[in-house]
PDB file of N, CA and C in Angstrom:
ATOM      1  N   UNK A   1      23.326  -2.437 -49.301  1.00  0.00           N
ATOM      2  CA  UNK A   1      24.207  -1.836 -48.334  1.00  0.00           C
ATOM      3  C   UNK A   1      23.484  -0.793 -47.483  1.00  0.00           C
ATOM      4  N   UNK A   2      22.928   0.130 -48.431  1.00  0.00           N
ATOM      5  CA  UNK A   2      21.620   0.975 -47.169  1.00  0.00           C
ATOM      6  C   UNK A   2      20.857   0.505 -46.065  1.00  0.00           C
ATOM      7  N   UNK A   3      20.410  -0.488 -46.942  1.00  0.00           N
ATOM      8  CA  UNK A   3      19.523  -1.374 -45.656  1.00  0.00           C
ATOM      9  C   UNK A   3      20.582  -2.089 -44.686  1.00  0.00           C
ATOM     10  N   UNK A   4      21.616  -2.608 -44.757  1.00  0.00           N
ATOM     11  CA  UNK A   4      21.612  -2.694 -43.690  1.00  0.00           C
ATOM     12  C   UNK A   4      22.911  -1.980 -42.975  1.00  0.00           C
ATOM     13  N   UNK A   5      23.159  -0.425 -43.424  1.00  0.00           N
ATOM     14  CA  UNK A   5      23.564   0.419 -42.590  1.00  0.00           C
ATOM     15  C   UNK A   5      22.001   0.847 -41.433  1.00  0.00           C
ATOM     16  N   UNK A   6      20.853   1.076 -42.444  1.00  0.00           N
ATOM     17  CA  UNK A   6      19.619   1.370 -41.640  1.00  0.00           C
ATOM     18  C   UNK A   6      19.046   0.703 -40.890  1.00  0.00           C
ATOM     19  N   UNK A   7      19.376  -0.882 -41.126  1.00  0.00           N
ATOM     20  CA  UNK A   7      18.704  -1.794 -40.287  1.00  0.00           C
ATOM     21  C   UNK A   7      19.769  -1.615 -38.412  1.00  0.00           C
ATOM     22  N   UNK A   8      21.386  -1.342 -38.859  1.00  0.00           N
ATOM     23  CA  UNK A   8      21.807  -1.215 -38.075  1.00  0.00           C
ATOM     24  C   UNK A   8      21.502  -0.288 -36.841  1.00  0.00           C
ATOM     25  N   UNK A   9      21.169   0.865 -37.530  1.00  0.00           N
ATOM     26  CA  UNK A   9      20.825   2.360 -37.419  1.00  0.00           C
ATOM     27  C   UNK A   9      19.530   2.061 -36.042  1.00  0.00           C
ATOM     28  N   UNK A  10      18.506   1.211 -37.239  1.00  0.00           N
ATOM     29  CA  UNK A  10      17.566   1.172 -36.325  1.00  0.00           C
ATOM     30  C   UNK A  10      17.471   0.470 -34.820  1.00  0.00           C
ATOM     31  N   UNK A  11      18.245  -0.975 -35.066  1.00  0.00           N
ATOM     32  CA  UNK A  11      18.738  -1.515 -33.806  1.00  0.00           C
ATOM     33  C   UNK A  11      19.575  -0.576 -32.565  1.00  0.00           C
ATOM     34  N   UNK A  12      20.441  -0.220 -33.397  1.00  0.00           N
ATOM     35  CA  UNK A  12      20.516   1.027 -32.235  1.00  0.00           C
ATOM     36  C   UNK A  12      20.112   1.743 -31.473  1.00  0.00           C
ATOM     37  N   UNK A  13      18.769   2.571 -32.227  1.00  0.00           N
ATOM     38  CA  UNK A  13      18.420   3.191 -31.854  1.00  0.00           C
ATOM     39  C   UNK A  13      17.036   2.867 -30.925  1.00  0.00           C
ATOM     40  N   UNK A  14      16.672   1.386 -31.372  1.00  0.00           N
ATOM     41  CA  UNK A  14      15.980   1.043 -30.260  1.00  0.00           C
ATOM     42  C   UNK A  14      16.684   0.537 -28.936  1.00  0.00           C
ATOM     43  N   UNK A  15      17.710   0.248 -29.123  1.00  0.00           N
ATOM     44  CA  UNK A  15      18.419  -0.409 -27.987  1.00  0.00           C
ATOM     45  C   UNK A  15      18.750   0.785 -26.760  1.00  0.00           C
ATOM     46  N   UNK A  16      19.127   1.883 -27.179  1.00  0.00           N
ATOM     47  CA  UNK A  16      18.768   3.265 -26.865  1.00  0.00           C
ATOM     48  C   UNK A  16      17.928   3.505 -26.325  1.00  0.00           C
ATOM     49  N   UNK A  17      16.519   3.324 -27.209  1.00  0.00           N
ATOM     50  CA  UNK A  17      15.041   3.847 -26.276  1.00  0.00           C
ATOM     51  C   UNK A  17      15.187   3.016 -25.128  1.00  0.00           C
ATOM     52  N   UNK A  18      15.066   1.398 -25.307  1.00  0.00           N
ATOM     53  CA  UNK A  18      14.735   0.551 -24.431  1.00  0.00           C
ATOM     54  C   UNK A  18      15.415   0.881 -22.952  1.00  0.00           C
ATOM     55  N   UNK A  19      16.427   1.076 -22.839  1.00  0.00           N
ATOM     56  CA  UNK A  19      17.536   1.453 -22.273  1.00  0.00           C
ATOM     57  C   UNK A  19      16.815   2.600 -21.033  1.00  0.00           C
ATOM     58  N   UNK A  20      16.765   3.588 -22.144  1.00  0.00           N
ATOM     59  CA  UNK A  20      15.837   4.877 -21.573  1.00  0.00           C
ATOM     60  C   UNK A  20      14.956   4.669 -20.693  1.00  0.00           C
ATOM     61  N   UNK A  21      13.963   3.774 -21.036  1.00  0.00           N
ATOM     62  CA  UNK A  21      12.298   3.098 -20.746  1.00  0.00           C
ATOM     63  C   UNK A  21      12.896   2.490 -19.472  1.00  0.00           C
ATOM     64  N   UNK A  22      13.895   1.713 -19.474  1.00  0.00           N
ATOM     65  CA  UNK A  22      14.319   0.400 -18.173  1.00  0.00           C
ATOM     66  C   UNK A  22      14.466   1.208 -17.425  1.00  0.00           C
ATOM     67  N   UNK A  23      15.327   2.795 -16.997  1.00  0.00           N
ATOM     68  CA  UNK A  23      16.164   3.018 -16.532  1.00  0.00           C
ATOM     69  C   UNK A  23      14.988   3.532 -14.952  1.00  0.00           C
ATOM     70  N   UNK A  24      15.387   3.264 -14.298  1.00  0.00           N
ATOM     71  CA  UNK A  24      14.592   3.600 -13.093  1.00  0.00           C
ATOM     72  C   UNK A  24      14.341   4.835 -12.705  1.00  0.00           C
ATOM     73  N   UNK A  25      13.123   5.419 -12.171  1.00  0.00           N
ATOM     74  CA  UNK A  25      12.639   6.972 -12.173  1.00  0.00           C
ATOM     75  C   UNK A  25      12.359   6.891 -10.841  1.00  0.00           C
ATOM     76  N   UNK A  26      11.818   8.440 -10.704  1.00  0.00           N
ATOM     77  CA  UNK A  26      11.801   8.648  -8.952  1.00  0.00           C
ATOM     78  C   UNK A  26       9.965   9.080  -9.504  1.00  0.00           C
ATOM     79  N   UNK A  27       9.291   8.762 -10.350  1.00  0.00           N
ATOM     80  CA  UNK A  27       8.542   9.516 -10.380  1.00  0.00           C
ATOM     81  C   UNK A  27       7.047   8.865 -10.384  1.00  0.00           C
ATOM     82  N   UNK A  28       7.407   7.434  -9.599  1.00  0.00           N
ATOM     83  CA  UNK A  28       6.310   6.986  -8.878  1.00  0.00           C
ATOM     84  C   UNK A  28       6.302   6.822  -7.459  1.00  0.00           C
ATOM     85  N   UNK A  29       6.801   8.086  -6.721  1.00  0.00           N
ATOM     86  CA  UNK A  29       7.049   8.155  -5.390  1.00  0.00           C
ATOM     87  C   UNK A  29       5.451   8.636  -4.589  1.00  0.00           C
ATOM     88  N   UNK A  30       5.198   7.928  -3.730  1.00  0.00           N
ATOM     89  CA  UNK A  30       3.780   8.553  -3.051  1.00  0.00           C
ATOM     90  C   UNK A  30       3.979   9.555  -2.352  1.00  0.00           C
ATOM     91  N   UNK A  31       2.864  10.643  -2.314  1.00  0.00           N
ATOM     92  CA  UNK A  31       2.649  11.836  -1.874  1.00  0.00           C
ATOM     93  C   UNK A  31       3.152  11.335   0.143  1.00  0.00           C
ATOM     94  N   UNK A  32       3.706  12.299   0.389  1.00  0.00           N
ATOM     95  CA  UNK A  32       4.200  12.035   1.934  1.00  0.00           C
ATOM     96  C   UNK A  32       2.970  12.280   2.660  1.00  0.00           C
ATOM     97  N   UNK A  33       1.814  12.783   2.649  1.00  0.00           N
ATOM     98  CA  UNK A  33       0.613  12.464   3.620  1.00  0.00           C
ATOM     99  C   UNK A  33       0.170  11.724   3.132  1.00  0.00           C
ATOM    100  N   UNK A  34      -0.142  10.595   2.450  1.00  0.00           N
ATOM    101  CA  UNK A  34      -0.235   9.409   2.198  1.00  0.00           C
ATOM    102  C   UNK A  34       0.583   8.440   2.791  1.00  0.00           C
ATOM    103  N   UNK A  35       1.915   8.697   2.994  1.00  0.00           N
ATOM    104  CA  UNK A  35       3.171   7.745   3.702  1.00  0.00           C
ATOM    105  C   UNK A  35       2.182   7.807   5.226  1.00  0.00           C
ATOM    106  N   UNK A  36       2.873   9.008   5.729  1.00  0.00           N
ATOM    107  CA  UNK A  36       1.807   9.647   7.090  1.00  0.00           C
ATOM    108  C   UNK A  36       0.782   8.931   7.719  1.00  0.00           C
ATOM    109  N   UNK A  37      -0.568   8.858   6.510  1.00  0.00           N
ATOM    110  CA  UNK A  37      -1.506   8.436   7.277  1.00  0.00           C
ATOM    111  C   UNK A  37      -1.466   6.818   7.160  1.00  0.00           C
ATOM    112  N   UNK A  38      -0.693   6.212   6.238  1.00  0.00           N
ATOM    113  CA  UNK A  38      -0.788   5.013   6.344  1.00  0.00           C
ATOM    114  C   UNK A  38       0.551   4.493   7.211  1.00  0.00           C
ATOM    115  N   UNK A  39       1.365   5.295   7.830  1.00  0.00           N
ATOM    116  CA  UNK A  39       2.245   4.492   8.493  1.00  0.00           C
ATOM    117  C   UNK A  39       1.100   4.791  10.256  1.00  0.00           C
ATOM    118  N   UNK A  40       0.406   5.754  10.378  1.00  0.00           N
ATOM    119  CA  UNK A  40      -0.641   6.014  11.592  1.00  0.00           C
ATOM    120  C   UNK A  40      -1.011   5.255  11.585  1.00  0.00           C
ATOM    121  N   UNK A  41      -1.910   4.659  10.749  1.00  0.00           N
ATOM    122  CA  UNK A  41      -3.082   3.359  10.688  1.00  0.00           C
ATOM    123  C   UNK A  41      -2.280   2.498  11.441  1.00  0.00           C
ATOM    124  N   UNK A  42      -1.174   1.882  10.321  1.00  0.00           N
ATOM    125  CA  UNK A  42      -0.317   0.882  11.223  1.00  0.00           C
ATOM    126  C   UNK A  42      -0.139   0.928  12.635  1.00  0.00           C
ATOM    127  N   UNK A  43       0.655   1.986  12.792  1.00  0.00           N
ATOM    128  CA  UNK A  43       1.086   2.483  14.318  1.00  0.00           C
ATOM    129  C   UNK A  43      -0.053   2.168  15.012  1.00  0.00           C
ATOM    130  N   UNK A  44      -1.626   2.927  14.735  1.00  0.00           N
ATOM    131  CA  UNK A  44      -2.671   2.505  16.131  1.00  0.00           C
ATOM    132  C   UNK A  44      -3.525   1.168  15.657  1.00  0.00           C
ATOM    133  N   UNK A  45      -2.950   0.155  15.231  1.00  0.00           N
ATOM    134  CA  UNK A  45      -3.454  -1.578  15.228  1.00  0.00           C
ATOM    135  C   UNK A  45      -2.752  -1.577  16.293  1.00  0.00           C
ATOM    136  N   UNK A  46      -1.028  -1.786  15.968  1.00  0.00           N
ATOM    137  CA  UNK A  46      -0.092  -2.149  16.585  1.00  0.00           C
ATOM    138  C   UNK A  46      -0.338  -1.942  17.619  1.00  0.00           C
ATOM    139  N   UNK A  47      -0.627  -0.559  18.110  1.00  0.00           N
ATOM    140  CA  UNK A  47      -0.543   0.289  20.085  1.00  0.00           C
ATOM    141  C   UNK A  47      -2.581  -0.576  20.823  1.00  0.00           C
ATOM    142  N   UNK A  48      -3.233  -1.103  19.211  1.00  0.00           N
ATOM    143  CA  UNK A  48      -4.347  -1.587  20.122  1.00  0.00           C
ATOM    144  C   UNK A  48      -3.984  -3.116  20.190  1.00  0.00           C
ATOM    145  N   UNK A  49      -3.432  -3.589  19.847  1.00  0.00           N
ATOM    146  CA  UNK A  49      -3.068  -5.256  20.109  1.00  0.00           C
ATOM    147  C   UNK A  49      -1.894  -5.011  21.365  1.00  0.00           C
ATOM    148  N   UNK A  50      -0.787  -4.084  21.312  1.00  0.00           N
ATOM    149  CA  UNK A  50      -0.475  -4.116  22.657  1.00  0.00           C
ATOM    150  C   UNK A  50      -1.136  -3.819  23.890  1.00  0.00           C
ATOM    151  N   UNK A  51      -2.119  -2.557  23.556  1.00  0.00           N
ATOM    152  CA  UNK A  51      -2.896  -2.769  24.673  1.00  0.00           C
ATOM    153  C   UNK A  51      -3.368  -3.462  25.177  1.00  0.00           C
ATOM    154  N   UNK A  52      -4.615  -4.676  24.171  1.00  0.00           N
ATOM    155  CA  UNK A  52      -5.400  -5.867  24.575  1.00  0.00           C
ATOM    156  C   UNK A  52      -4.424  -6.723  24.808  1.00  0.00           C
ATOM    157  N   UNK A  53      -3.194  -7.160  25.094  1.00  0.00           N
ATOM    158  CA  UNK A  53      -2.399  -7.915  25.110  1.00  0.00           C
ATOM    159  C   UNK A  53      -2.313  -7.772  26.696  1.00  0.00           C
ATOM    160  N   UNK A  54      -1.515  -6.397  27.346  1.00  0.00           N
ATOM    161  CA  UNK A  54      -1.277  -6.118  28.432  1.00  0.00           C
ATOM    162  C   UNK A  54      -2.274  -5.495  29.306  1.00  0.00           C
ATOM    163  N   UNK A  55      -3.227  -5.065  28.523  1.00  0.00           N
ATOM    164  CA  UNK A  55      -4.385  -4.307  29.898  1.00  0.00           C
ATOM    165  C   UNK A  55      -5.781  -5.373  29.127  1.00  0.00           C
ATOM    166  N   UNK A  56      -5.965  -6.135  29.188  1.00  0.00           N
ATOM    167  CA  UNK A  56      -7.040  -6.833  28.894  1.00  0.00           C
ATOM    168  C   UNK A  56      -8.495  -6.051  29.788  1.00  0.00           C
ATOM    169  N   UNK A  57      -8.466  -5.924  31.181  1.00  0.00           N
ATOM    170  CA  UNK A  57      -9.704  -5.158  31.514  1.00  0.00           C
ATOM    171  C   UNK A  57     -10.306  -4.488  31.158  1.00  0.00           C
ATOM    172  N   UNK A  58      -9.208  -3.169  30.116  1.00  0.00           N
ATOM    173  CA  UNK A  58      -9.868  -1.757  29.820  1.00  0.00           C
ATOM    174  C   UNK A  58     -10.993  -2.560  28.828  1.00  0.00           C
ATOM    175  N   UNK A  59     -10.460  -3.494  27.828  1.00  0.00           N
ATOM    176  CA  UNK A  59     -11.412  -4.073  26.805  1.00  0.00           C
ATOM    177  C   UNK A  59     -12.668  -4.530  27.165  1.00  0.00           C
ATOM    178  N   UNK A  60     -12.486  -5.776  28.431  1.00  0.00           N
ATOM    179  CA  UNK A  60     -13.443  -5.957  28.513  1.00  0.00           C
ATOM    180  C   UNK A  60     -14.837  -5.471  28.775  1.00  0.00           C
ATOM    181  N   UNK A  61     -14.808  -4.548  28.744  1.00  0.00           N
ATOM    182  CA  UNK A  61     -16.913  -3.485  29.396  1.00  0.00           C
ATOM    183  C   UNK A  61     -16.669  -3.483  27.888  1.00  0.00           C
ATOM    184  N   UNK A  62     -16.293  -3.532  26.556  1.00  0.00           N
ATOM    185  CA  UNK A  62     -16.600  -3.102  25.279  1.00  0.00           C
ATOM    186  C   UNK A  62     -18.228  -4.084  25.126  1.00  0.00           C
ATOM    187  N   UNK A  63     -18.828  -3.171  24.409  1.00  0.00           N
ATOM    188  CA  UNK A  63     -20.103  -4.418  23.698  1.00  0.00           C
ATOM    189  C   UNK A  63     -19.345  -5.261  22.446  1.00  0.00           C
ATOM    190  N   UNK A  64     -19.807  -6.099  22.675  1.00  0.00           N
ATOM    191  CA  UNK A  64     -19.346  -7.302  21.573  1.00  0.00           C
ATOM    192  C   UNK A  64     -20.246  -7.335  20.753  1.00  0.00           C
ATOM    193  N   UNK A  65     -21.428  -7.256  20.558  1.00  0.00           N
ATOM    194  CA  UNK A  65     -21.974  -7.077  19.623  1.00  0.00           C
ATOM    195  C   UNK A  65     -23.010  -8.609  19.557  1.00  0.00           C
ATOM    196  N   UNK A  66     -22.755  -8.589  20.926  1.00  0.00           N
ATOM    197  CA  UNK A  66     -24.116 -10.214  20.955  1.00  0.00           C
ATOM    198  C   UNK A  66     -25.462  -9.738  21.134  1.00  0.00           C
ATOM    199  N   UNK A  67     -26.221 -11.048  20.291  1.00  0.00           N
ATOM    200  CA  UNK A  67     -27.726 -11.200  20.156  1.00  0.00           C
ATOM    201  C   UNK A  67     -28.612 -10.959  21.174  1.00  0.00           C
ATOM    202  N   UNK A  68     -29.510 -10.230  21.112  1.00  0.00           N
ATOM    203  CA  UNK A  68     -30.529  -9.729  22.475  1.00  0.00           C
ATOM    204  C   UNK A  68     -32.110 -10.374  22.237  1.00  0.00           C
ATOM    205  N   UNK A  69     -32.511 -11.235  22.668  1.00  0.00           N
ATOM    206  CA  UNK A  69     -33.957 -11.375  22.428  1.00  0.00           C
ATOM    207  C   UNK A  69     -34.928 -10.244  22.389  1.00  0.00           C
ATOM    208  N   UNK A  70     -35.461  -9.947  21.405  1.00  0.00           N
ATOM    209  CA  UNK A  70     -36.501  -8.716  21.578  1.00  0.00           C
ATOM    210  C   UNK A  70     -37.833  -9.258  22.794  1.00  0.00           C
ATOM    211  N   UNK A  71     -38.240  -8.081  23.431  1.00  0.00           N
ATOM    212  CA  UNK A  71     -39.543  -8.752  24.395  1.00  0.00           C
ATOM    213  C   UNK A  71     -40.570  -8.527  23.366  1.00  0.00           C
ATOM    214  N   UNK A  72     -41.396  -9.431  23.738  1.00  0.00           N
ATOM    215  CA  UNK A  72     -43.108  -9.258  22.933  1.00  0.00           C
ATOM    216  C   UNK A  72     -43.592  -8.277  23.047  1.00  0.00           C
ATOM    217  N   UNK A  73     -43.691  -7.556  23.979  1.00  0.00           N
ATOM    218  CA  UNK A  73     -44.453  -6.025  24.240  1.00  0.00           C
ATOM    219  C   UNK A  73     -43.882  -4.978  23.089  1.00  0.00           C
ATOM    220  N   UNK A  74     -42.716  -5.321  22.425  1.00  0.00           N
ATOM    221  CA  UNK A  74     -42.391  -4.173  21.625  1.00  0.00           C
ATOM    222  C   UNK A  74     -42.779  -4.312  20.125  1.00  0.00           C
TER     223      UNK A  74
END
């Protein structure tokens, strides 16, 4: 009869913890200059694909980053 008032006891009382453990916390919230700089990042992709979208000229004088033959003299 002990055992299984205790076995009861114990089911309980894990059903309890578990309960506890599930219950949703605020306390994996990210630091707000972290929100900040990663909603910025976003924001200036976004404002440079609209740019190259609608002002295509300003882009073009950029170097692209093409291959240059070296001269022999150097």
């Amino acid at each position: 009869m002990w055992q299984e008032i205790s076995l009861g006891f114990n089911i309980k009382y894990l059903l309890t913890k578990y309960h506890r453990i599930m219950e949703p916390t605020k306390k994996n919230k990210p630091n707000t200059l972290v929100v900040i700089l990663f909603s910025l990042i976003v924001l200036m992709v976004v404002i440079y694909f609209i740019l190259v979208t609608f002002f295509p000229a300003v882009f073009s004088t950029l170097n692209t980053g093409d291959l240059q033959p070296v001269p022999a003299n150097k």
